[in-house]
Protein backbone atom coordinates (compact mmCIF):
# COMPACT_ATOMS: atom_id res chain seq x y z
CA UNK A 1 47.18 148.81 119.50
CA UNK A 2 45.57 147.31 122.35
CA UNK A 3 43.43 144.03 122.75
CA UNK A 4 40.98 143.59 125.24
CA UNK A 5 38.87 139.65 125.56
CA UNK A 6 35.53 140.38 126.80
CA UNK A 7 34.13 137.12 128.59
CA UNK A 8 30.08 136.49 127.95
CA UNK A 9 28.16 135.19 131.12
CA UNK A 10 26.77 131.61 130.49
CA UNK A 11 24.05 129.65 130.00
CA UNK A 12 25.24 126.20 130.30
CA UNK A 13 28.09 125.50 131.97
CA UNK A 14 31.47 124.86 130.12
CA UNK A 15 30.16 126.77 127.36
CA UNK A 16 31.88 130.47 128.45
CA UNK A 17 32.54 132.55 124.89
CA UNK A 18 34.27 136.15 124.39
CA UNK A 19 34.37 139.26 122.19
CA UNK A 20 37.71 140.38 120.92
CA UNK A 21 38.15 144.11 120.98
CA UNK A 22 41.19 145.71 118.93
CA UNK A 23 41.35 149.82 119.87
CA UNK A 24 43.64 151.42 117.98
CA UNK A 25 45.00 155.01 119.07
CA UNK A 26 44.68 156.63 122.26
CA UNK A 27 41.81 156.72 124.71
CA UNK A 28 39.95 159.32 126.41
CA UNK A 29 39.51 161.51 123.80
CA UNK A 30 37.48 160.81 120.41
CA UNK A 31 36.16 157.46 119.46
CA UNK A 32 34.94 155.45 116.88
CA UNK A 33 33.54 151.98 117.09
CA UNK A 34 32.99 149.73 113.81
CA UNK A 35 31.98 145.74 114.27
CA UNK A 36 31.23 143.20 112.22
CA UNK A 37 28.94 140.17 111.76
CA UNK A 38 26.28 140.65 114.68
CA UNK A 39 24.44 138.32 112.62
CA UNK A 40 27.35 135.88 112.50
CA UNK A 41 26.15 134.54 109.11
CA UNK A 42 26.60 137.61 107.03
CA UNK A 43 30.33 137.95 106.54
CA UNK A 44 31.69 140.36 104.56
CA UNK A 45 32.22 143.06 107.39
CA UNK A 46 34.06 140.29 108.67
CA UNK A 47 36.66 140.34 105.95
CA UNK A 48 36.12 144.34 105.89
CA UNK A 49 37.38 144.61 109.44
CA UNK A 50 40.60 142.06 108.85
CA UNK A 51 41.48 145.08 106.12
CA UNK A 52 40.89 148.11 108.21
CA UNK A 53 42.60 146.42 110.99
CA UNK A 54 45.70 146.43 108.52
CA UNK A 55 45.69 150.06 107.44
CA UNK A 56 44.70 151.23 111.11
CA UNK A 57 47.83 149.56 112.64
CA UNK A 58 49.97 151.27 109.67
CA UNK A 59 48.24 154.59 110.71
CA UNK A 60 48.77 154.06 114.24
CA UNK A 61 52.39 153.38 113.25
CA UNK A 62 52.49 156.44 111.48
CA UNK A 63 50.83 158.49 114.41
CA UNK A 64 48.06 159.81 112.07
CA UNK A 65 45.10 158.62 114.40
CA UNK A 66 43.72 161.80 115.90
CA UNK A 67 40.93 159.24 117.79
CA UNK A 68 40.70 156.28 118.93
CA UNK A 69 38.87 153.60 116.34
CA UNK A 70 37.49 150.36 117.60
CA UNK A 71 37.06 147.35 116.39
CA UNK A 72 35.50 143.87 116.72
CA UNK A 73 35.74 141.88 113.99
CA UNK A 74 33.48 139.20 115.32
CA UNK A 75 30.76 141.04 117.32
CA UNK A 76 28.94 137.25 117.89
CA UNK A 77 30.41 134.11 118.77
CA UNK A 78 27.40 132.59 119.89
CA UNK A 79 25.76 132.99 116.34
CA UNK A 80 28.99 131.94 114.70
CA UNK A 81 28.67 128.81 116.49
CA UNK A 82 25.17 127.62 115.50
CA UNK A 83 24.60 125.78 112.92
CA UNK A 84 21.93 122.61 111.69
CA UNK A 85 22.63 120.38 108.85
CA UNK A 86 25.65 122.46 107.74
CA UNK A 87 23.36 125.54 107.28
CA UNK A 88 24.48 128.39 109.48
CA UNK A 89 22.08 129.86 112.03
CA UNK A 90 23.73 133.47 112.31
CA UNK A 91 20.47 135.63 113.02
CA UNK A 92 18.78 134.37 115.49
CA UNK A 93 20.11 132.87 118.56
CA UNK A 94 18.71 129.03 118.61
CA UNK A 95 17.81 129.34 122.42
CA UNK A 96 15.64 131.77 122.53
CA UNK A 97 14.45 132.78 118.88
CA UNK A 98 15.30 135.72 119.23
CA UNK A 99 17.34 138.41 116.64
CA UNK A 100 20.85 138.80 117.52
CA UNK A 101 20.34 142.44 116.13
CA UNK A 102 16.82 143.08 118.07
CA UNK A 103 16.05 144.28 121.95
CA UNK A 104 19.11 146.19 123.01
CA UNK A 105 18.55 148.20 126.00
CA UNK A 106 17.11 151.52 125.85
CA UNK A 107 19.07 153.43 128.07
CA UNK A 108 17.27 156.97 129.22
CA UNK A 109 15.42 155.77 132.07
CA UNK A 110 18.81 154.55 133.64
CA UNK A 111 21.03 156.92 132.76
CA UNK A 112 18.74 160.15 133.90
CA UNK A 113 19.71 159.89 137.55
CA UNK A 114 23.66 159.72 136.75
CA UNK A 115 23.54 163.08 134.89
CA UNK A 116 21.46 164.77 137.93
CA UNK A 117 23.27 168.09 138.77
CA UNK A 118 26.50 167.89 136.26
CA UNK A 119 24.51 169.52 133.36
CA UNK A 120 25.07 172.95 132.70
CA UNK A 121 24.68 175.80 129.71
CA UNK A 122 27.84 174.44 127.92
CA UNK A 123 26.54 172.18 125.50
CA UNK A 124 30.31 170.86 124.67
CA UNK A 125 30.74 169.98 128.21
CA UNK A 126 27.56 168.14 128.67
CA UNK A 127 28.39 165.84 125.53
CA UNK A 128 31.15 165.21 127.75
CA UNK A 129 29.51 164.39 130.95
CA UNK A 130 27.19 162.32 129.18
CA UNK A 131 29.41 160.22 127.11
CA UNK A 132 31.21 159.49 130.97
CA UNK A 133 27.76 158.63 132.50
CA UNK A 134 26.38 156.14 129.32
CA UNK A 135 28.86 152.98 130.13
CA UNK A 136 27.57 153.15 133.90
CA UNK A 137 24.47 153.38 132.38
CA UNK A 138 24.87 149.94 130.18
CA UNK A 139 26.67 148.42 133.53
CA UNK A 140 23.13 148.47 135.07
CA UNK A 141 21.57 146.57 132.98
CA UNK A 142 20.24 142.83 133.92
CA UNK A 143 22.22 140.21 132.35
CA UNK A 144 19.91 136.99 132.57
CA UNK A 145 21.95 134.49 129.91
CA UNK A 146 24.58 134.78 127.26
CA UNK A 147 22.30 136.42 124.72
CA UNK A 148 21.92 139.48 127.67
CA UNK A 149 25.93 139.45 128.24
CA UNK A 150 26.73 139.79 124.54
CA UNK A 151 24.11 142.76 124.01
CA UNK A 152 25.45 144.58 127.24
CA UNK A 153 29.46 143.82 126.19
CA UNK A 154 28.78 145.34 122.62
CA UNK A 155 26.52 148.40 123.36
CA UNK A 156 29.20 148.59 126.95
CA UNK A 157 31.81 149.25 123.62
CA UNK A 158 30.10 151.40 121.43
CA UNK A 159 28.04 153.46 123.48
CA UNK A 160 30.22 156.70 124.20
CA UNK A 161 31.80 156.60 120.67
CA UNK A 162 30.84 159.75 118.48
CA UNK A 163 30.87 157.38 115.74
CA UNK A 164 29.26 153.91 115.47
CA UNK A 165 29.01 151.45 112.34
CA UNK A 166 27.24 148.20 112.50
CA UNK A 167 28.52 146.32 109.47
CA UNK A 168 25.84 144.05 107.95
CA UNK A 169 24.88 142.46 104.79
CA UNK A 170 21.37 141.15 102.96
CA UNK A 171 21.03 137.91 101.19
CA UNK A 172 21.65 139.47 97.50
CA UNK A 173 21.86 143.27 97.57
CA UNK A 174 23.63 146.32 96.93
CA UNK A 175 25.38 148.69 99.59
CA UNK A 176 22.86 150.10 101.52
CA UNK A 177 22.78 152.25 104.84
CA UNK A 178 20.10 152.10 107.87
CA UNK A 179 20.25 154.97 109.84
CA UNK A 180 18.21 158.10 111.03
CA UNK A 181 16.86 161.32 110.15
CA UNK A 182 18.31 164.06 111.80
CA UNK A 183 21.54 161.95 111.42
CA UNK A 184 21.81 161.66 107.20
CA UNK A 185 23.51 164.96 107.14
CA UNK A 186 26.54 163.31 108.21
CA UNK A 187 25.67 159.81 106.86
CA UNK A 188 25.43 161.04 103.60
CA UNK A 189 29.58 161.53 102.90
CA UNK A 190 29.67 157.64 103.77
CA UNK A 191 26.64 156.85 101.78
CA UNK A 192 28.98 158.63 98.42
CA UNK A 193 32.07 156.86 99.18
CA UNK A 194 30.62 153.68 99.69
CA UNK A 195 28.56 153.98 96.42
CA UNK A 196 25.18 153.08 98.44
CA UNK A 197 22.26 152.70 96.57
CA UNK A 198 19.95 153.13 99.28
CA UNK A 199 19.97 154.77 102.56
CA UNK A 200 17.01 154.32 104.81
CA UNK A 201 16.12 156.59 107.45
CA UNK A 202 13.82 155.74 110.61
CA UNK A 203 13.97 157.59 114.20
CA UNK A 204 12.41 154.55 115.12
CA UNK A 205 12.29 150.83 112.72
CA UNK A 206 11.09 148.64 115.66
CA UNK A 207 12.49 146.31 118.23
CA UNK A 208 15.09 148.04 119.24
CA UNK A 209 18.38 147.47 116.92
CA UNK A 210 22.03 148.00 117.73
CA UNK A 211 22.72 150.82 116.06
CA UNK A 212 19.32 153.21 117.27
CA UNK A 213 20.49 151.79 120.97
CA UNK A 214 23.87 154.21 120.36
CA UNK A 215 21.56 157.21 118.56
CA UNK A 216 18.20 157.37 120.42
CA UNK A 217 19.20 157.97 123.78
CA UNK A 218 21.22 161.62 122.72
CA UNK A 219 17.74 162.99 120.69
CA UNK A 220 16.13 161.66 124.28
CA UNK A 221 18.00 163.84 125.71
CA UNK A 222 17.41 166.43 123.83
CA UNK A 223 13.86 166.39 124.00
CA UNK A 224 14.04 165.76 128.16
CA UNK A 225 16.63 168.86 128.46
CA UNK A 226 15.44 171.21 125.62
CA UNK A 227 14.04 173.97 127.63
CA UNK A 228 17.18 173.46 130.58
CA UNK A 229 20.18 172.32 129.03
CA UNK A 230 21.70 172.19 125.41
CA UNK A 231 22.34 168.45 124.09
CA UNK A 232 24.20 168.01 121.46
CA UNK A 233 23.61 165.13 119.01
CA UNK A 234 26.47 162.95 120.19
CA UNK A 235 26.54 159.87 118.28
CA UNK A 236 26.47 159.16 114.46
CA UNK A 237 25.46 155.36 114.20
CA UNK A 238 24.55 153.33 111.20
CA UNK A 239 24.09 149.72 110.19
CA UNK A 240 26.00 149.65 107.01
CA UNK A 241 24.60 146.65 104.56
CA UNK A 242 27.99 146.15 102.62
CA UNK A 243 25.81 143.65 99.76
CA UNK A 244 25.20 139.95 99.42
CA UNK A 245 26.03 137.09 102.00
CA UNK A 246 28.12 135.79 98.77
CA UNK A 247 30.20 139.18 97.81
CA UNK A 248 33.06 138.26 100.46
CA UNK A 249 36.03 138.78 98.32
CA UNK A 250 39.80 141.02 98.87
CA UNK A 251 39.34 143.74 96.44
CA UNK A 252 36.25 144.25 97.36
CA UNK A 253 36.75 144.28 101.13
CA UNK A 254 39.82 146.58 100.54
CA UNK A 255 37.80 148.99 98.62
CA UNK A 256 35.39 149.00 101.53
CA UNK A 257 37.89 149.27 104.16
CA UNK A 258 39.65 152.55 102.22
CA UNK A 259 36.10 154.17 102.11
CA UNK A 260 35.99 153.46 106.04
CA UNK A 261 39.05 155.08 106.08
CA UNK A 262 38.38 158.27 103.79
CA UNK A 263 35.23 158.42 105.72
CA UNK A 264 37.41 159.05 109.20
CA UNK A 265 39.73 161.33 107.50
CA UNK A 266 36.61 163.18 106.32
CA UNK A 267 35.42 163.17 110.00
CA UNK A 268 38.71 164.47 111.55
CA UNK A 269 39.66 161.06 113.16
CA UNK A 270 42.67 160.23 111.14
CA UNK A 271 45.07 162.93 109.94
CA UNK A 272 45.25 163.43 105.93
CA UNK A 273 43.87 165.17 102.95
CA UNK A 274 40.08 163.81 102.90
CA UNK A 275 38.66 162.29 99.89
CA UNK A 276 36.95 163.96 96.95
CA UNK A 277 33.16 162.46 97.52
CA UNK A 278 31.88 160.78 94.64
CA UNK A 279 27.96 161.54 93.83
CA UNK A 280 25.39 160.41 95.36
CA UNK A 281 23.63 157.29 93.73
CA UNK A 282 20.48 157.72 94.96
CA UNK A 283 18.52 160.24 97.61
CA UNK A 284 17.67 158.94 101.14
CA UNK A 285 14.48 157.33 101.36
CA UNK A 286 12.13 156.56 104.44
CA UNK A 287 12.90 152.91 105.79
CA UNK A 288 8.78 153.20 105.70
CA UNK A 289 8.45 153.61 101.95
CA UNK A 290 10.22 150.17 101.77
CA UNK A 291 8.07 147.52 99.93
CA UNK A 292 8.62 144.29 101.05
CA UNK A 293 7.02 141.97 97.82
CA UNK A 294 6.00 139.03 99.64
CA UNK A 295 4.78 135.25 97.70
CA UNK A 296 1.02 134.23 98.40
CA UNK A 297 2.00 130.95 97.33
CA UNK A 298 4.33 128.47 96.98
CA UNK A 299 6.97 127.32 94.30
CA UNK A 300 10.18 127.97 92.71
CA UNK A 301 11.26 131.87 92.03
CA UNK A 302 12.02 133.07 88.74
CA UNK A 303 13.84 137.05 89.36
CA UNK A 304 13.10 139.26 86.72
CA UNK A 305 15.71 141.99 87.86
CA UNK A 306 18.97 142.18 89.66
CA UNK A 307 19.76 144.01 93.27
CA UNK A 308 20.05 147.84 91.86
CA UNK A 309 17.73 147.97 88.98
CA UNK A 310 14.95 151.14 89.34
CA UNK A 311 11.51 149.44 89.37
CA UNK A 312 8.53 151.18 88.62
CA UNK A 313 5.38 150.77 89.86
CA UNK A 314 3.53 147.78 87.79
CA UNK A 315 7.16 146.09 87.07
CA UNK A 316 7.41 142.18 87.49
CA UNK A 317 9.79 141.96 89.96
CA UNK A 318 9.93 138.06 90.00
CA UNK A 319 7.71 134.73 88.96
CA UNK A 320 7.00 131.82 91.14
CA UNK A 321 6.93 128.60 89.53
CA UNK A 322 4.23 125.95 90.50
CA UNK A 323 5.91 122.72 88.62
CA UNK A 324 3.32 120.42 89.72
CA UNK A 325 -0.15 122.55 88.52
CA UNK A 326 1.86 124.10 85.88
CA UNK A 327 0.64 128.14 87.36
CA UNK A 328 2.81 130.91 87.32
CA UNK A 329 2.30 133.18 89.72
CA UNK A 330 3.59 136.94 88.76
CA UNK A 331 4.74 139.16 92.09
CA UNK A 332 4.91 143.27 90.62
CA UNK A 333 6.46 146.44 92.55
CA UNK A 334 3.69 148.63 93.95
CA UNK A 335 6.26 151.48 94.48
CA UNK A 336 9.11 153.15 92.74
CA UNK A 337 12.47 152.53 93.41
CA UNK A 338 15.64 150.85 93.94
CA UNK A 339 15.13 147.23 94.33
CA UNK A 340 18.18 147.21 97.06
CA UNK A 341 17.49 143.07 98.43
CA UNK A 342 16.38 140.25 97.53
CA UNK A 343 16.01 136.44 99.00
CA UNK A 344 18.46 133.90 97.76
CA UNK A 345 16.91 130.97 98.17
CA UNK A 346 15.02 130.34 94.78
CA UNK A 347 12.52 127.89 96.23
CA UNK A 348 9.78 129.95 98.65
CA UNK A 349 6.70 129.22 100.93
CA UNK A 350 3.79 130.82 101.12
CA UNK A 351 4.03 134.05 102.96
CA UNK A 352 7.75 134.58 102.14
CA UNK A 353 9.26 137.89 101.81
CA UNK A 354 11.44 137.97 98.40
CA UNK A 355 12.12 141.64 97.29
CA UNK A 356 12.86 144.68 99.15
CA UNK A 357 12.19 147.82 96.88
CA UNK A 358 13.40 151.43 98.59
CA UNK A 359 10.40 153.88 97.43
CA UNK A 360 9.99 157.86 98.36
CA UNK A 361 6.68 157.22 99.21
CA UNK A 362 5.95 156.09 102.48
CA UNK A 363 3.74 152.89 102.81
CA UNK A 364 3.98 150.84 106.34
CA UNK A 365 4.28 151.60 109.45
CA UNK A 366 4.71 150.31 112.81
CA UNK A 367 7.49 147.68 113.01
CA UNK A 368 9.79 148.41 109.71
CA UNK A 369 12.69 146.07 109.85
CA UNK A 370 12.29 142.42 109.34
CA UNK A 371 12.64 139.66 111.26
């Protein structure tokens, strides 16, 4: 096992910050890349990776790694360190405003002119050439403050792995995946071991994400080169939602980290006899046929059903409590579905979203993640 610090550029002085890296098995060949906590508030990846960490080091030991599998337990220092009033500030840098999980780079434009002349008929050896090229690619890219240097050191990490998962979690929620079309063919063995109840697929959610900033670029290509040279589709990445901001336990996390692990066994990245899948809990859905059940007013919320339940259309999904005119205000599903998330906070403003509900039907467009 190797460790490599990453330093972040400033934006004050005396405030310099770095990313831990742990790579396990040997370079140059396959890779997969797994962090935790971008959004430093949401922490059970964060006990997820401690896990894996253990049973990677025990499989390095045992020279069953056929890849090499990275990971960074702590993918954001500067979020971790923000906090007012005791509340932690983990999704949004303070400086700026701006998501910690929003605006990564996209990286065609810059990376066109390094594969100029070394693509050829072999669509093996082009993956190749490519994955070379997409670090120099990231190492362009303008680094203005700290919020710049921690986007370019992550996406620097991930972006020529075969393999990339974002680990995330909701407020209150089940396991649930975020990833893309053409890319749930091999999501789906993850979504089974994991037990997700959802698994939302956009080519494009909006605003530019971590995990589409490792995808996009190889379907680019593809559409660029598809009349001149075959392009594979080189990277599998996927934010993976592992429940509530409160479900941070060890047998839990342990469970998590073992389907991590039967999912790179399944892959071909760690020698052994891959698991037996367990079914699937529910189909994919489009991220678009998400309903997000906003309040239009005010007061204390009342759920009426848990993170998993199957709403129908017409269900009462939650009440919200006016205690000083008495009203009760009733907030109903439009769609079908899982309801996957929900807010924690049982006191809401008008405007607030409260209820995420994963439908078949697709109803928004645009912009599909929130803020």
């Amino acid at each position: 096992m190797r460790v490599q610090i990453h330093s972040l550029g400033e934006t004050s002085l005396g405030t310099r910050r770095e990313v831990t890296s742990f790579h396990y098995g040997q370079g140059g060949g396959r890779k997969a890349y797994i962090q935790a906590a971008l959004h430093a508030d949401e922490l059970p990846g964060m006990l997820v990776a401690h896990h894996l960490r253990c049973r990677l080091a025990a499989l390095e030991a045992a020279g069953q790694l056929k890849a090499e599998v990275v990971v960074v337990p702590v993918a954001n220092p500067i979020g971790l360190a923000q906090a007012v009033l005791r509340n932690a500030i983990g999704r949004f840098e303070l400086v700026s405003g701006e998501n910690f999980n929003r605006h990564y780079p996209a990286l065609l434009t810059t990376l066109m002119p390094l594969l100029e002349g070394r693509l050829g008929a072999d669509a093996q050896a082009n993956t190749q050439v490519i994955r070379t090229a997409l670090p120099a690619a990231v190492a362009q890219q303008p680094q203005l403050n700290e919020l710049d240097s921690l986007r370019k050191t992550v996406l620097g990490l991930a972006c020529d792995a075969e393999l990339v998962l974002d680990l995330h979690c909701d407020c209150e929620a089940v396991v649930h995946l975020y990833t893309a079309p053409p890319l749930w063919p091999q999501t789906e063995p993850l979504a089974r071991l994991l037990g997700a109840q959802a698994s939302l697929l956009a080519t494009e959610s909006g605003d530019q994400p971590f995990d589409e900033a490792c995808s996009q670029t190889w379907w680019q290509l593809q559409a660029v080169f598809k009349d001149r040279y075959p392009v594979e589709p080189g990277c599998l990445s996927m934010t993976v939602e592992l429940r509530g901001e409160a479900d941070v336990n060890h047998p839990q996390a342990i469970a998590d980290a073992d389907a991590l692990i039967g999912f790179l066994i399944h892959r071909g990245m760690v020698a052994g006899e891959p698991p037996v899948l367990p079914p699937l809990q529910q189909p994919a859905t489009p991220l678009s046929g998400v309903e997000i059940i906003s309040t239009p007013v005010a007061g204390v919320v009342v759920y009426s059903m848990e993170p998993g339940a199957w709403v129908r259309a017409g269900d009462t999904v939650a009440e919200i409590v006016n205690p000083l005119s008495g009203e009760v205000s009733v907030l109903k599903s439009r769609t079908e579905g899982v309801l996957f998330a929900r807010e924690y906070r049982r006191y809401a403003p008008a405007g607030r979203p409260l209820c995420k509900v994963a439908g078949r039907v697709p109803l928004r467009s645009g912009k599909l993640l929130t803020a």
